[in-house]
C-alpha atoms as a PDB file:
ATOM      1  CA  UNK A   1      44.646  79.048  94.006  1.00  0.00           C
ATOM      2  CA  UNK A   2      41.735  79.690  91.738  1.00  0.00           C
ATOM      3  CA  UNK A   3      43.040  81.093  88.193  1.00  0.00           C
ATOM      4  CA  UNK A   4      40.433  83.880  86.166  1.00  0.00           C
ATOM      5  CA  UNK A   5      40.796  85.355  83.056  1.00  0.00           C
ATOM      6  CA  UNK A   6      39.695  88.810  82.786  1.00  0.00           C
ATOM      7  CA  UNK A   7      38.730  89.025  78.821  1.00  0.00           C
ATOM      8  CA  UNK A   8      38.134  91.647  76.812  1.00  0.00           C
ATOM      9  CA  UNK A   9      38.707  92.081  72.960  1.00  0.00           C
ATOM     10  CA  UNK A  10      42.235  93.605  72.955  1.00  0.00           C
ATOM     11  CA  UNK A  11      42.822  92.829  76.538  1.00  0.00           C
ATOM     12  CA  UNK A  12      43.396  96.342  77.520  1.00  0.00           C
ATOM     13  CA  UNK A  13      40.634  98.684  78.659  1.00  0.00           C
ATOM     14  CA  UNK A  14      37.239  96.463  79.807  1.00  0.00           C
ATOM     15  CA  UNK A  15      39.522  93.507  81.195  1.00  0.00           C
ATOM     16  CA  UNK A  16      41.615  95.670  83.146  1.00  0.00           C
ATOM     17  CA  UNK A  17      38.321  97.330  84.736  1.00  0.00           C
ATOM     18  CA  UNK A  18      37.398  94.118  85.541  1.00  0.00           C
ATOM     19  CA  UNK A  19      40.403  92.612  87.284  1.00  0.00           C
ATOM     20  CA  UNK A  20      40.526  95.204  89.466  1.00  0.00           C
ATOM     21  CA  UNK A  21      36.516  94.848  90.415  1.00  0.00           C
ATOM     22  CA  UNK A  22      36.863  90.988  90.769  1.00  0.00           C
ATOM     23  CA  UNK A  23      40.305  92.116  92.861  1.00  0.00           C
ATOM     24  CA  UNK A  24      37.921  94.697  95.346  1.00  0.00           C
ATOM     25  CA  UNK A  25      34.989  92.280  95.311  1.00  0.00           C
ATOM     26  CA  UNK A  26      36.869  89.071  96.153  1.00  0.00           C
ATOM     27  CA  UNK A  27      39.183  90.929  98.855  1.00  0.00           C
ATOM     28  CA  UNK A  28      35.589  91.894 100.761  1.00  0.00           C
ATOM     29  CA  UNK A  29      34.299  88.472 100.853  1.00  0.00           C
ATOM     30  CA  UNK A  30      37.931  87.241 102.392  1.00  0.00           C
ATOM     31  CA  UNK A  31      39.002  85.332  98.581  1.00  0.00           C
ATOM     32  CA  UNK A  32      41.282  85.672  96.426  1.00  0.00           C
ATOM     33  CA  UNK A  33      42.423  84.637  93.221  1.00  0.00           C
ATOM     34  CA  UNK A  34      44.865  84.862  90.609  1.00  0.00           C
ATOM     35  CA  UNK A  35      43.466  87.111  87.613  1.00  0.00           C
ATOM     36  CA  UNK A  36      44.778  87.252  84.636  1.00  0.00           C
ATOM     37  CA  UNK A  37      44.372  89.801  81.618  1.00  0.00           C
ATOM     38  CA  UNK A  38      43.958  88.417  77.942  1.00  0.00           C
ATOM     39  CA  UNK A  39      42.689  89.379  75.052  1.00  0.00           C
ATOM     40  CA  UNK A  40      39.900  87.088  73.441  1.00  0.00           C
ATOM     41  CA  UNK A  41      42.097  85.360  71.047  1.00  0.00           C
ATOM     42  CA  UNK A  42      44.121  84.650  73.774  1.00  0.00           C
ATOM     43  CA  UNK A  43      41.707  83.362  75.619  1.00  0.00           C
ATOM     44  CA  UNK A  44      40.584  81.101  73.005  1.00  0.00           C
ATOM     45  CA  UNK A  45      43.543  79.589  72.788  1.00  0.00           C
ATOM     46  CA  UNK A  46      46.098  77.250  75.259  1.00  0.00           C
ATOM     47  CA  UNK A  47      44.963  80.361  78.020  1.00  0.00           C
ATOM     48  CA  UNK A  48      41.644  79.224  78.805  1.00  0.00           C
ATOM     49  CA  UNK A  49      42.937  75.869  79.674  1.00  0.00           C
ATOM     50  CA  UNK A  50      45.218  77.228  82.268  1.00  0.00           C
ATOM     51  CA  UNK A  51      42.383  78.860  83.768  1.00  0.00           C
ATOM     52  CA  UNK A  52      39.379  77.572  86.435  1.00  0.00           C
ATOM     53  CA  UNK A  53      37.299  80.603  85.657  1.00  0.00           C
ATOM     54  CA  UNK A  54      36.577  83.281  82.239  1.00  0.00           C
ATOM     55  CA  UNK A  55      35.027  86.587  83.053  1.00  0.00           C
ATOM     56  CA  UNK A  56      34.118  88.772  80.434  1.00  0.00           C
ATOM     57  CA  UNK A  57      31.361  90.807  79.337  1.00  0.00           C
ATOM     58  CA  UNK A  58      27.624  89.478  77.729  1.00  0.00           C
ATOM     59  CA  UNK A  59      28.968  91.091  73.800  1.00  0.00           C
ATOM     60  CA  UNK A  60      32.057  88.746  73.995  1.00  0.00           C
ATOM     61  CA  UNK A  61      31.002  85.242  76.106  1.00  0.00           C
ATOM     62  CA  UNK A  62      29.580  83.973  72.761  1.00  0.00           C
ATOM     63  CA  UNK A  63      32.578  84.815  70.828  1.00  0.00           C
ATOM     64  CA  UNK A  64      34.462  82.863  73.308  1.00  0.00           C
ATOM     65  CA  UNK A  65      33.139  79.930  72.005  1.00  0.00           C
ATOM     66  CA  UNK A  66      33.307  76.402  74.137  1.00  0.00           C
ATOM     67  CA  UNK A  67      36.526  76.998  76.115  1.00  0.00           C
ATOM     68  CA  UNK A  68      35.957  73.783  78.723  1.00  0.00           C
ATOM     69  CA  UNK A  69      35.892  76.620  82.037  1.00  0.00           C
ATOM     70  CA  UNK A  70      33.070  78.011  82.923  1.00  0.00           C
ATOM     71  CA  UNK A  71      32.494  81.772  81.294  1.00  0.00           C
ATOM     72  CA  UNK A  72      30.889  84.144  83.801  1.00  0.00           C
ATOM     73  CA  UNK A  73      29.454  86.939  81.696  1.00  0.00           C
ATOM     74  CA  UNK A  74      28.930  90.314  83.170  1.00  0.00           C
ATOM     75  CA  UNK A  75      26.292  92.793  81.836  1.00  0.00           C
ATOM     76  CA  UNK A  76      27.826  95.821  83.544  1.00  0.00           C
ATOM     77  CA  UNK A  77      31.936  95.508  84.716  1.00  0.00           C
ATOM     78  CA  UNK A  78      30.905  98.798  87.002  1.00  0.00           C
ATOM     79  CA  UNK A  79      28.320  97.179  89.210  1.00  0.00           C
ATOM     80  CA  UNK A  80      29.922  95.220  92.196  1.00  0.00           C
ATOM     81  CA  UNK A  81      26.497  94.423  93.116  1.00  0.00           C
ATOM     82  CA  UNK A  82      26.324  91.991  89.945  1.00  0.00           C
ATOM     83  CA  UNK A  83      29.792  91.006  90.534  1.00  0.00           C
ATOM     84  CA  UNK A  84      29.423  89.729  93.940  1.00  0.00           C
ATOM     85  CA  UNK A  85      26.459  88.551  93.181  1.00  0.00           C
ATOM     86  CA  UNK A  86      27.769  86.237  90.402  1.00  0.00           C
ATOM     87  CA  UNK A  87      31.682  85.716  91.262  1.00  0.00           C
ATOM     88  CA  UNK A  88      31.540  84.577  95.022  1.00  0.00           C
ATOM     89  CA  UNK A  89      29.597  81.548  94.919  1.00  0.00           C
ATOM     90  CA  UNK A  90      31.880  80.486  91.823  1.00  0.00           C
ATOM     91  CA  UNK A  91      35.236  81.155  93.726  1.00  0.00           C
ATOM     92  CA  UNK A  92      33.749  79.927  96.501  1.00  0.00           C
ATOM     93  CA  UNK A  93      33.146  76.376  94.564  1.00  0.00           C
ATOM     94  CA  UNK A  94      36.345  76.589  93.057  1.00  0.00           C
ATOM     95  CA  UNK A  95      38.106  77.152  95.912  1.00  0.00           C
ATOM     96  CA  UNK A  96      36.661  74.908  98.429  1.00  0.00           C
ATOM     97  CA  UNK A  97      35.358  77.194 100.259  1.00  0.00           C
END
């Protein structure tokens, strides 16, 4: 199963938001995934190499630095419209499907 990380900077509010979009967004288009909730230094660390995928918003993707997963970056974690438009073909890759 595809692994994401949902990051935010205290991996609280905005990742939390997310994980449940990416959760409504990949349940329409029939995927799923196992998403995870970290904070960035978390995410910086051993986390993002347990992970296929890091989502997390266009302030914080060059914080992230190079993490060796791709890093989706989302401009607004409301619109499902960008979401789907960005996460589905990535899943889809990642997942086979």
């Amino acid at each position: 199963m595809t692994k994401i990380l949902a990051v935010c900077g205290m991996g609280l509010g905005s990742s939390l938001v997310m994980r449940m979009q990416m959760e409504k967004v990949l349940k329409e288009a029939g995927l799923s995934a196992e998403i995870e909730v970290v904070d960035i230094s978390s995410a910086r660390g051993a986390g993002s190499t347990q992970a296929d995928l890091v989502v997390t918003s266009e302030e914080l993707q060059t914080q992230l630095g190079d993490l060796r997963v791709p890093i989706l970056a989302i401009r607004n974690l409301l619109d499902l419209n960008e979401l789907r438009e960005k996460l589905i073909p990535i899943v889809q890759s990642l997942s086979g499907k």
